[in-house]
C-alpha atoms as a PDB file:
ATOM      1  CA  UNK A   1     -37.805 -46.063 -83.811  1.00  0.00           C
ATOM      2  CA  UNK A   2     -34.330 -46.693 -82.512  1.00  0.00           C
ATOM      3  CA  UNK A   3     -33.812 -45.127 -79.074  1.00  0.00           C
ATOM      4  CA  UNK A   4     -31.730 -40.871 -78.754  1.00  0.00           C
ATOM      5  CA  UNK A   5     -29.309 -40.425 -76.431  1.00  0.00           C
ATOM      6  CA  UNK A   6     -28.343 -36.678 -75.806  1.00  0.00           C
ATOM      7  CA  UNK A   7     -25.272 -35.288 -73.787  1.00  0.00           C
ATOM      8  CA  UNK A   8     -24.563 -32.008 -73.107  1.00  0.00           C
ATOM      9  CA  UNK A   9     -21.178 -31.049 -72.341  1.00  0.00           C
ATOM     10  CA  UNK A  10     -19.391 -27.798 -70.299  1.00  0.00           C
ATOM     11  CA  UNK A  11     -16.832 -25.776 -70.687  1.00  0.00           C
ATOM     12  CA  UNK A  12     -14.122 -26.249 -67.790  1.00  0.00           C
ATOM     13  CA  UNK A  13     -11.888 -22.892 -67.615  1.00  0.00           C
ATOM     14  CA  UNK A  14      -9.508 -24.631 -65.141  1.00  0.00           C
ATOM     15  CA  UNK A  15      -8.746 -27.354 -62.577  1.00  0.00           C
ATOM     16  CA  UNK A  16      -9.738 -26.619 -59.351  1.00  0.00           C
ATOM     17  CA  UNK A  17      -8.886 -28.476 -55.940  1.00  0.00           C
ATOM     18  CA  UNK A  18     -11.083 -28.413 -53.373  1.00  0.00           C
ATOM     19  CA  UNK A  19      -8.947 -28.297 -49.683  1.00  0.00           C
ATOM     20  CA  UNK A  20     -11.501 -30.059 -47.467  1.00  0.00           C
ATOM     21  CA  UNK A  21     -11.453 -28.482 -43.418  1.00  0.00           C
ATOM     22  CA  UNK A  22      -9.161 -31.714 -42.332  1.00  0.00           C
ATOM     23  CA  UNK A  23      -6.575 -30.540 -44.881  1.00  0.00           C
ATOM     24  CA  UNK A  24      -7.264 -32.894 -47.268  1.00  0.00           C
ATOM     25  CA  UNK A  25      -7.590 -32.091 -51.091  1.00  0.00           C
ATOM     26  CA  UNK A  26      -9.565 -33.414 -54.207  1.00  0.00           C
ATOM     27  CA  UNK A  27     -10.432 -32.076 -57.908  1.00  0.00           C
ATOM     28  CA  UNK A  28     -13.866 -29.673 -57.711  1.00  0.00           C
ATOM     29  CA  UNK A  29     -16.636 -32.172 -58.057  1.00  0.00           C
ATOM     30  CA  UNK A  30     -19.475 -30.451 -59.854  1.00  0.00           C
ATOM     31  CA  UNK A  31     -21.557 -33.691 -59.810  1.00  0.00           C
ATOM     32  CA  UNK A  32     -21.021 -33.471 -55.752  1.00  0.00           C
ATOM     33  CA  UNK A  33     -22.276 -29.731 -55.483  1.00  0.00           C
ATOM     34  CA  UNK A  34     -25.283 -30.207 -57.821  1.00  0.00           C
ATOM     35  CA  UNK A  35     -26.739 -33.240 -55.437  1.00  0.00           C
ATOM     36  CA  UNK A  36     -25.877 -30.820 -51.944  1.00  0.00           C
ATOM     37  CA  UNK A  37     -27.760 -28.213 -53.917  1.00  0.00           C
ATOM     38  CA  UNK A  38     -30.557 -30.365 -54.792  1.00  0.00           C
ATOM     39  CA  UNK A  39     -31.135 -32.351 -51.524  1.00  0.00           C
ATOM     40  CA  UNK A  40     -31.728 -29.517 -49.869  1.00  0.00           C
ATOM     41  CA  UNK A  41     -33.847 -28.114 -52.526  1.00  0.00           C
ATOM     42  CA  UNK A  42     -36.094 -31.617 -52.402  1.00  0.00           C
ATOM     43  CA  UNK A  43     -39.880 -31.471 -52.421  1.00  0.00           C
ATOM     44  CA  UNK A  44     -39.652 -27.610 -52.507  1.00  0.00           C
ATOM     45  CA  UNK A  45     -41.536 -25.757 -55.975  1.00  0.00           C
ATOM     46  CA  UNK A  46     -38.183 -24.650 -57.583  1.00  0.00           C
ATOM     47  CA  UNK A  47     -37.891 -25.236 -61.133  1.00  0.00           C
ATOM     48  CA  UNK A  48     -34.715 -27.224 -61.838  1.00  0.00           C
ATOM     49  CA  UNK A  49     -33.690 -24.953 -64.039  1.00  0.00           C
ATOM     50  CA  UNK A  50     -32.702 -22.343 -61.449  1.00  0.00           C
ATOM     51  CA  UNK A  51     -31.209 -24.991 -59.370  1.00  0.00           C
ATOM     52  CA  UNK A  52     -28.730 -25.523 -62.759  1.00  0.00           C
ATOM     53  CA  UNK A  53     -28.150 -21.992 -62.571  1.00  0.00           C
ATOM     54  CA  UNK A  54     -27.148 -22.004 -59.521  1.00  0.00           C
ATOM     55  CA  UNK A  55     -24.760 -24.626 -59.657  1.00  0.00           C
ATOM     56  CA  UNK A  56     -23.675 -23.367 -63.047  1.00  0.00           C
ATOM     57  CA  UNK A  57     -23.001 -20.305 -61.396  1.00  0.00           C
ATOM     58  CA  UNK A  58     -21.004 -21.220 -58.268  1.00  0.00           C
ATOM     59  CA  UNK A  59     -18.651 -23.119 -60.824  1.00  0.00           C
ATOM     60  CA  UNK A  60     -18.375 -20.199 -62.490  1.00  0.00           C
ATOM     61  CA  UNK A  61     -17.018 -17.756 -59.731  1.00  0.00           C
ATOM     62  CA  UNK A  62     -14.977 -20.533 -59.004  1.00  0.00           C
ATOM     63  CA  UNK A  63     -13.489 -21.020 -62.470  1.00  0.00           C
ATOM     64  CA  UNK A  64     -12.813 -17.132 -62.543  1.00  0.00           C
ATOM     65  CA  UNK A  65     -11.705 -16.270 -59.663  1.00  0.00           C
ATOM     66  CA  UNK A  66      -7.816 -16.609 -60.484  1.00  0.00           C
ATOM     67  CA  UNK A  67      -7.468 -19.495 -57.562  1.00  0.00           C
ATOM     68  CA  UNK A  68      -6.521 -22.846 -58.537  1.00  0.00           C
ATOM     69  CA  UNK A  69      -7.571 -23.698 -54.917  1.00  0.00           C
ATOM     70  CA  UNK A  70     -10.226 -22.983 -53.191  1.00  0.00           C
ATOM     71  CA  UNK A  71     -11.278 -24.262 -49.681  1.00  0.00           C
ATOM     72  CA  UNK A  72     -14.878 -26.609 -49.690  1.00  0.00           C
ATOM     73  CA  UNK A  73     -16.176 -23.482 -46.845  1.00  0.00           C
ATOM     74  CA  UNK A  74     -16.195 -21.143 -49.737  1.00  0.00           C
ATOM     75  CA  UNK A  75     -17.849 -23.535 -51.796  1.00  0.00           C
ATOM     76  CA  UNK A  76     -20.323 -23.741 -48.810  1.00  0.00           C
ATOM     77  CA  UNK A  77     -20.947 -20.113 -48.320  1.00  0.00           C
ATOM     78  CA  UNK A  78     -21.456 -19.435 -51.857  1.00  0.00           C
ATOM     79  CA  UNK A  79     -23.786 -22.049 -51.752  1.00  0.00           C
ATOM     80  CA  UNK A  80     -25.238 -20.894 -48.751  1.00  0.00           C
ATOM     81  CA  UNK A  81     -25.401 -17.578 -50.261  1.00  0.00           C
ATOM     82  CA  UNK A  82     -27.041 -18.666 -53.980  1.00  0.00           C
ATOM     83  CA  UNK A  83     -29.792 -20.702 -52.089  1.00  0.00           C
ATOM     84  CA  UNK A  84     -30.637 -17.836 -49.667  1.00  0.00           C
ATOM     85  CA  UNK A  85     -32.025 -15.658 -52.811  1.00  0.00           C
ATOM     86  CA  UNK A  86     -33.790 -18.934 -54.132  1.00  0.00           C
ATOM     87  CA  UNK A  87     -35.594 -20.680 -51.168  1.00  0.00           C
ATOM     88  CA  UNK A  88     -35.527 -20.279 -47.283  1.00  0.00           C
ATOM     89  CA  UNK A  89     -36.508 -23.501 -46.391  1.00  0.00           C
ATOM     90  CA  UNK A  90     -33.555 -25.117 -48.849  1.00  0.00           C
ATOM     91  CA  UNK A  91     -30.764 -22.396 -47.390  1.00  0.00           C
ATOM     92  CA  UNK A  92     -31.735 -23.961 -43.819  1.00  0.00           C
ATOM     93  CA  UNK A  93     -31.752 -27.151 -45.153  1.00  0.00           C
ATOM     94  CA  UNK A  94     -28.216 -26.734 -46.552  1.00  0.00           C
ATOM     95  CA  UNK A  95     -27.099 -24.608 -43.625  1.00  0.00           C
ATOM     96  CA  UNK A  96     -28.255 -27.291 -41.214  1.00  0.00           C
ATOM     97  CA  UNK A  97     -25.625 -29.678 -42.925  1.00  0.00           C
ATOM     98  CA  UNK A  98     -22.732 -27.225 -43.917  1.00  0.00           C
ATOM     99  CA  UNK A  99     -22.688 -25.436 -40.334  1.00  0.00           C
ATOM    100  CA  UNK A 100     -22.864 -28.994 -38.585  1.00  0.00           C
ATOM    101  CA  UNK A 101     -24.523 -27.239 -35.387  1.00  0.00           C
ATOM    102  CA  UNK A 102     -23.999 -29.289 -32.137  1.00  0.00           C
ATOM    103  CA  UNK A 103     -26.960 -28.210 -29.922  1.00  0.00           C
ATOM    104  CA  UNK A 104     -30.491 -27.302 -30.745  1.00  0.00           C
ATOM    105  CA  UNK A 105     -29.854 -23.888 -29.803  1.00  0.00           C
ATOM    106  CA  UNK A 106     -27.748 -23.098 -32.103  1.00  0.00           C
ATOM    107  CA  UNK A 107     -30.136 -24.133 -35.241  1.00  0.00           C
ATOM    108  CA  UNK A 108     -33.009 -22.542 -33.578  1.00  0.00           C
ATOM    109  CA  UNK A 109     -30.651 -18.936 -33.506  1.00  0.00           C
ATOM    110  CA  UNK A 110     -29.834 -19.335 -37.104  1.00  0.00           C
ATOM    111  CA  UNK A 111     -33.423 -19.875 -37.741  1.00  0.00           C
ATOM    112  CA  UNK A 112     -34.645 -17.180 -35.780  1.00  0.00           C
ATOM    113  CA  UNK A 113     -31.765 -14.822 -37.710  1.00  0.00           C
ATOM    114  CA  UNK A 114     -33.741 -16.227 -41.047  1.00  0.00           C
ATOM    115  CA  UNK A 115     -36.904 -15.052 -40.091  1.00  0.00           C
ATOM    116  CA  UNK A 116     -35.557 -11.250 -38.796  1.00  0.00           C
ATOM    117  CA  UNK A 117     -33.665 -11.162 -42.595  1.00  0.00           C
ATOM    118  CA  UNK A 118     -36.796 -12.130 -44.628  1.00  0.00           C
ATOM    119  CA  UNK A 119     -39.219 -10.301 -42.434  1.00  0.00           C
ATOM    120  CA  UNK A 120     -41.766 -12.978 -41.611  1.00  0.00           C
END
């Protein structure tokens, strides 16, 4: 039996450019976001399929907001903000990265402000 190959293809509303904190700019990478989201979502029970979801639906806002750019923090915080609903231990994960905290301190306060939130 000779071997299927299957694509699936999306539907890009627009170009967008990412403007990176240092000023510089690139085209939106979806590829890019969907690894952040799903390092940080490694060796945690979360069906991929909400991971695509996610990432399907941070495009999304993107592609509809009106902007044709958009800084890579916003990216971040809705990022932040979709893995926050879907698993605490990936939002620290992520946050860990995207904040870049300098001194332990600083993690263990935005942990501590995790716990207060979800109540444990």
């Amino acid at each position: 039996m000779p071997a299927r190959f299957t694509t699936f293809e999306r539907i890009q509303l627009r170009d967008i450019i990412v403007v990176k904190s240092g000023g510089a700019s690139e085209p939106f990478n979806r590829d890019k976001l969907a690894h952040s989201v799903e390092l940080a979502c490694r060796k945690r029970a979360i069906d991929p399929v909400r991971i695509e979801r996610l990432v399907s639906g941070i495009q999304r806002q993107l592609e509809t907001s009106g902007e044709t750019e958009v800084n890579s923090a916003k990216i971040g915080e809705l990022a932040m903000e979709g893995l926050k609903g879907l698993d605490s231990v990936a939002y620290i994960r992520f946050a860990s990265v995207y904040k870049d905290f300098t001194e332990a301190k600083d993690f263990q306060e935005f942990a501590g402000s995790i716990r207060e939130v979800s109540g444990e």
